[in-house]
N, C-alpha and C. Protein backbone atom coordinates (compact mmCIF):
# COMPACT_ATOMS: atom_id res chain seq x y z
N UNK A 1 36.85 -3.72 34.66
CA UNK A 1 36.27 -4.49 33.58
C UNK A 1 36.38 -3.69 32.29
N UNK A 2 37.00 -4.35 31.26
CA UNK A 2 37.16 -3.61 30.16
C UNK A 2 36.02 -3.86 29.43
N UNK A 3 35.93 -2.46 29.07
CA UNK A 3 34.41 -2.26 27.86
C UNK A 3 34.42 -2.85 26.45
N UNK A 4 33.29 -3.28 26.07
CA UNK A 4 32.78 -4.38 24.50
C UNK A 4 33.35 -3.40 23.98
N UNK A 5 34.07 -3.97 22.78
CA UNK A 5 34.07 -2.74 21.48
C UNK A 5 32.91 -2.20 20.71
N UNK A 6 31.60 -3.27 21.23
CA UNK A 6 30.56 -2.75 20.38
C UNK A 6 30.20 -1.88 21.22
N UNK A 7 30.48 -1.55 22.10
CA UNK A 7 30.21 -0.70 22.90
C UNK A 7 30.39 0.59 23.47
N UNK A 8 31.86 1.17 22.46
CA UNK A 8 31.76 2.02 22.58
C UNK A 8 30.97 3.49 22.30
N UNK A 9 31.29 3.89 23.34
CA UNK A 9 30.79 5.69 23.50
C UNK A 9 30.28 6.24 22.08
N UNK A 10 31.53 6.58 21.50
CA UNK A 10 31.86 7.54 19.81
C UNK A 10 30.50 6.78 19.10
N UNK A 11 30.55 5.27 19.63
CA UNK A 11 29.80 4.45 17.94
C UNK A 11 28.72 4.98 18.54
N UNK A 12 28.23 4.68 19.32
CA UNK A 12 26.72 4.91 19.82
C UNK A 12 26.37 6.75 19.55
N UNK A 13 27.03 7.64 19.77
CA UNK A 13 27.12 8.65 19.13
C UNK A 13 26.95 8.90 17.72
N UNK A 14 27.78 8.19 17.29
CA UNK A 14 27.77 8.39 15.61
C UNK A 14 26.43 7.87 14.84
N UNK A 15 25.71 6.47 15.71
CA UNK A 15 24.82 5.96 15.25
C UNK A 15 23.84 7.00 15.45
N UNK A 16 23.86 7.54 16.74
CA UNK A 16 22.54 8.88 17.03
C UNK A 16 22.96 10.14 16.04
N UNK A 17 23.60 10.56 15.42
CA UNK A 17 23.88 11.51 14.80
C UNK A 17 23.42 10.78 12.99
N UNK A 18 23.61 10.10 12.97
CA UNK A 18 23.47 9.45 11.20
C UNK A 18 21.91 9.15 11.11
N UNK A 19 21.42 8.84 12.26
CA UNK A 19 19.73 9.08 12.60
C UNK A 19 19.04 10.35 12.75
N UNK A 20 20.18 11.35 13.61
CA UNK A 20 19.48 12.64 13.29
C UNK A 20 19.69 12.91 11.86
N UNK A 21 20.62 12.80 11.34
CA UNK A 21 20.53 13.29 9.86
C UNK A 21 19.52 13.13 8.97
N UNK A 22 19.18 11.70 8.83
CA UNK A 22 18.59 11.01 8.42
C UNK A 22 17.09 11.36 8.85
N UNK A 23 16.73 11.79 9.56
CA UNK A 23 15.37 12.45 10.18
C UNK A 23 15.16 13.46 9.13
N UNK A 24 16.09 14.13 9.93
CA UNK A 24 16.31 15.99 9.33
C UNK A 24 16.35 16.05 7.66
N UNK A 25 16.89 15.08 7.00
CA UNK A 25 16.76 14.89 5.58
C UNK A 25 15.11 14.56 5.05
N UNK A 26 14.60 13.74 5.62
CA UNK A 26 13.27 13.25 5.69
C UNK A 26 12.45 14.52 5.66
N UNK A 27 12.43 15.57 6.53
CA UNK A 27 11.66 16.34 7.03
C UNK A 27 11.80 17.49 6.39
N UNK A 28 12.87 17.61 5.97
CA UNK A 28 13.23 18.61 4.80
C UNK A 28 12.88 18.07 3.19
N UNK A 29 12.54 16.34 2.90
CA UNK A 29 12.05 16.48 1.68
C UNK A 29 10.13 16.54 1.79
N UNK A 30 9.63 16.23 3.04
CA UNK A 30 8.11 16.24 3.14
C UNK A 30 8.39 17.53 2.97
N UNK A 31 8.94 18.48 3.62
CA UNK A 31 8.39 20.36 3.27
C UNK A 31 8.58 20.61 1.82
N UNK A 32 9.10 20.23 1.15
CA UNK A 32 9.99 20.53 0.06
C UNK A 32 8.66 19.75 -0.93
N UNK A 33 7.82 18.45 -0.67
CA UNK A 33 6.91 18.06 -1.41
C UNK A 33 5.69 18.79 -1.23
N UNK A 34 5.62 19.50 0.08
CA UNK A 34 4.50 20.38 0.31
C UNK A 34 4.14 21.45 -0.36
N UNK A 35 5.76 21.89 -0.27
CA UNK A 35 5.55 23.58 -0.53
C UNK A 35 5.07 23.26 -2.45
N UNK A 36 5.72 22.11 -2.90
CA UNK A 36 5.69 22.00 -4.24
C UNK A 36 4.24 21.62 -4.94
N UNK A 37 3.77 20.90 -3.86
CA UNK A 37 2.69 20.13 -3.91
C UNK A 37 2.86 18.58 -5.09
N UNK A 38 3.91 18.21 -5.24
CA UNK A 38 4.18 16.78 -5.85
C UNK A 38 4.29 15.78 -4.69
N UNK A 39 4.17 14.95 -5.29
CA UNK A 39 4.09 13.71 -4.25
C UNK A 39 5.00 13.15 -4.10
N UNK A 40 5.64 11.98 -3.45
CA UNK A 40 7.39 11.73 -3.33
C UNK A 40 7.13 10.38 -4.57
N UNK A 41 8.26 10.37 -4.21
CA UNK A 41 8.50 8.70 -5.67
C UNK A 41 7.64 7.25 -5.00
N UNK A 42 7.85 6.99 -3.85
CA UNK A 42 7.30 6.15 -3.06
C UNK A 42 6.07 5.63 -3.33
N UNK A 43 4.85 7.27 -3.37
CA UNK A 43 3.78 7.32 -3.54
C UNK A 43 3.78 6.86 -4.84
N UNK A 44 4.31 7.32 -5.73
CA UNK A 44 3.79 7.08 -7.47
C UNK A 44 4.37 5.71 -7.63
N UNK A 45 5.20 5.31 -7.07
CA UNK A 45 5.04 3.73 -7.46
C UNK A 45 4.41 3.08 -6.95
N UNK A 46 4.05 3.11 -5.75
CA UNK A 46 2.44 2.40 -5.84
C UNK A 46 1.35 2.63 -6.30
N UNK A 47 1.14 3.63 -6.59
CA UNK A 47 0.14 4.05 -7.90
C UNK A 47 0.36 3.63 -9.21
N UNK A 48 1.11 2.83 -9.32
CA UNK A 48 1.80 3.12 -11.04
C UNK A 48 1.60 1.26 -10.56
N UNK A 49 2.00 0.73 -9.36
CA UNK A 49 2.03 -0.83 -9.42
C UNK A 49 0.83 -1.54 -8.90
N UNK A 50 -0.10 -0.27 -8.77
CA UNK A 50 -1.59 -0.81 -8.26
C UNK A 50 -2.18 -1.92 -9.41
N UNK A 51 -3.33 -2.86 -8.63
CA UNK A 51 -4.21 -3.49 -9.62
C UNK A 51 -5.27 -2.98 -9.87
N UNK A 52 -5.81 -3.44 -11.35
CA UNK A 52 -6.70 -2.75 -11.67
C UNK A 52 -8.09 -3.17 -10.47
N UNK A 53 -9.11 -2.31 -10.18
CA UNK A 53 -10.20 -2.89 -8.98
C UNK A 53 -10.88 -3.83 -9.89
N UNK A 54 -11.04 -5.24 -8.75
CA UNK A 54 -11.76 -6.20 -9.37
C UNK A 54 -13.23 -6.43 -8.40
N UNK A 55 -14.12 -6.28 -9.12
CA UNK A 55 -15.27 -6.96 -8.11
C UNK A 55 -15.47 -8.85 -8.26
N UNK A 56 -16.01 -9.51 -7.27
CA UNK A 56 -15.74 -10.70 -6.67
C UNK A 56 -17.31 -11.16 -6.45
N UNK A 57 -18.18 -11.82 -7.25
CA UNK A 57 -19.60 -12.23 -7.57
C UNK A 57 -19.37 -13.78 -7.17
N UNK A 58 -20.51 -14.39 -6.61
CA UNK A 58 -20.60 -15.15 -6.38
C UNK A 58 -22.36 -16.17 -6.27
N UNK A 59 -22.16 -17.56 -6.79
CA UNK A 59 -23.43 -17.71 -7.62
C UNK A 59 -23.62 -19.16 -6.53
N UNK A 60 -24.73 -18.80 -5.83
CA UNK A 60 -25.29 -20.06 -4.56
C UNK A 60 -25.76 -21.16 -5.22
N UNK A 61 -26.45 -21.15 -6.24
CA UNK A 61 -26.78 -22.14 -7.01
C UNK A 61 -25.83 -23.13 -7.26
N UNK A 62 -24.51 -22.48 -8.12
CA UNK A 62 -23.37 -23.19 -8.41
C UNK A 62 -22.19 -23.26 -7.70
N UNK A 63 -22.17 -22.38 -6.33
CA UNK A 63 -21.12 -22.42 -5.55
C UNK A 63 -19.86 -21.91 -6.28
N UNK A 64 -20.08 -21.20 -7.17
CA UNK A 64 -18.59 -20.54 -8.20
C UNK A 64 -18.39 -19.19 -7.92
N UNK A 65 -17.32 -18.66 -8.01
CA UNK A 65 -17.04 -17.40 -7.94
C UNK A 65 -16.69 -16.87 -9.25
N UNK A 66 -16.74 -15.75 -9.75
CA UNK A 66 -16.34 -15.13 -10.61
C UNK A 66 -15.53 -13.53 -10.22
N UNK A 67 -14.62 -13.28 -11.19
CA UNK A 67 -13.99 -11.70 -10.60
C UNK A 67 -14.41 -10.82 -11.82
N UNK A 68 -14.85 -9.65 -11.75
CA UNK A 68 -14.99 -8.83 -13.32
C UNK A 68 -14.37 -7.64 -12.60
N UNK A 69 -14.17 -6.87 -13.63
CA UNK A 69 -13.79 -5.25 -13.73
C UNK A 69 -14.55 -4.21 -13.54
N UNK A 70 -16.05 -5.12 -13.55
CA UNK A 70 -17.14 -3.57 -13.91
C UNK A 70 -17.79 -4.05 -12.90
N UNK A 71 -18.98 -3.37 -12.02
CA UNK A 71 -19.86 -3.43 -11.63
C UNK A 71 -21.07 -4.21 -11.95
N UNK A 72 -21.33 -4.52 -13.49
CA UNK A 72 -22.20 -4.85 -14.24
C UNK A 72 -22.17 -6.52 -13.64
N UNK A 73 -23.39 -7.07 -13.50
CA UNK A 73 -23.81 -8.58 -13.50
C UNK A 73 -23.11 -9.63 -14.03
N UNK A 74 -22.18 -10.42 -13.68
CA UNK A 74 -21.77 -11.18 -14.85
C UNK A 74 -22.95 -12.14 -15.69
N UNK A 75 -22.33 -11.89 -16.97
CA UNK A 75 -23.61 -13.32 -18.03
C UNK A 75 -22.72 -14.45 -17.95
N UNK A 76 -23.78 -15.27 -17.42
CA UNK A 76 -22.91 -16.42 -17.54
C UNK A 76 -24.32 -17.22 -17.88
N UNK A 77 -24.07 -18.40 -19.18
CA UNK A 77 -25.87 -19.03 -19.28
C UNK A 77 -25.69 -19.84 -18.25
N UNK A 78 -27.11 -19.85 -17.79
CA UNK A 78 -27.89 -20.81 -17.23
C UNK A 78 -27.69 -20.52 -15.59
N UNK A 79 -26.89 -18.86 -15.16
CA UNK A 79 -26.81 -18.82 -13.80
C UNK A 79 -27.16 -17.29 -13.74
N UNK A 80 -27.98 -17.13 -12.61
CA UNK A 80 -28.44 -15.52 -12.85
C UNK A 80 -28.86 -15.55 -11.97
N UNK A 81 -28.16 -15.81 -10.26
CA UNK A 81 -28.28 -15.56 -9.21
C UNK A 81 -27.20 -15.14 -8.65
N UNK A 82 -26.04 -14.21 -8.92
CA UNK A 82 -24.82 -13.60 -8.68
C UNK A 82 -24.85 -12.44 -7.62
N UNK A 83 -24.06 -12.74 -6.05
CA UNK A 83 -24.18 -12.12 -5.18
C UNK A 83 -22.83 -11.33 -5.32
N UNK A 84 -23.15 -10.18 -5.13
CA UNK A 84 -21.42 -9.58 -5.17
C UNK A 84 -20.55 -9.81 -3.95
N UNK A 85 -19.55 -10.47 -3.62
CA UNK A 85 -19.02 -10.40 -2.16
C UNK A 85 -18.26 -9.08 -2.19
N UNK A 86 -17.48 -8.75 -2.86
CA UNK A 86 -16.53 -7.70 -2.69
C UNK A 86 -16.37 -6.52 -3.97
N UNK A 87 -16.72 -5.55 -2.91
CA UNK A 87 -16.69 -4.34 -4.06
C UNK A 87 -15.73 -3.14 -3.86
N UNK A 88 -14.68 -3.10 -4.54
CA UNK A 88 -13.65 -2.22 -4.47
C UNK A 88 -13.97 -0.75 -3.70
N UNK A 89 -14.98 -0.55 -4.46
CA UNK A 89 -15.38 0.83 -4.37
C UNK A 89 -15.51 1.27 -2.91
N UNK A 90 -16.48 0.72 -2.08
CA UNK A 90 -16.34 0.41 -0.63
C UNK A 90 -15.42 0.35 0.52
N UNK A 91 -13.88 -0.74 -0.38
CA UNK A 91 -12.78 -0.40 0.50
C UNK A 91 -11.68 0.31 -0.10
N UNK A 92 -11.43 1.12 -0.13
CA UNK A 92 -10.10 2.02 -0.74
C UNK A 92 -8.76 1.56 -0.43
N UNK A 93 -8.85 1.10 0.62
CA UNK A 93 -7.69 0.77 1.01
C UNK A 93 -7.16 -1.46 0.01
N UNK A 94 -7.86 -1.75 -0.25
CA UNK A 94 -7.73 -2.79 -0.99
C UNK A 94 -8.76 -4.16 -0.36
């Protein structure tokens, strides 16, 4: 029975070797961010494409939600029963 061409020996070799590389490159730029102590590019663009933290209030009376930036109460007239549902600060992760 003649063998798949996708199947050969060499490729499957070559594929495990372009993976070790590819490791070994990896592992040589984490030491290389260590020893430096900078962070890789990866990291700073999600830092750089983060949102600003929003807190997420919510008013039983009126069944409305509101989002602000600060911690502070929202004013809104005639509603001044604002429950916070979600507070950044709490989850770090988002």
């Amino acid at each position: 029975m003649a063998q798949r061409p996708w199947m050969y020996r060499g490729d499957r070799r070559r594929k495990e070797d372009q993976r070790k590389a590819k490791q070994e490159a990896k592992r040589a730029r984490k030491a290389e961010r260590r020893e430096s102590g900078v962070s890789g590019p990866e990291i700073e663009s999600v830092r750089a494409n983060s949102q600003p933290t929003e807190f997420v209030w919510f008013s039983p009376s009126k069944g409305r939600t509101l989002m602000t930036t600060t911690a502070s109460l929202p004013t809104v007239d005639g509603i001044d029963d604002w429950a916070l549902l979600s507070d950044p600060r709490m989850n770090p992760g988002g």
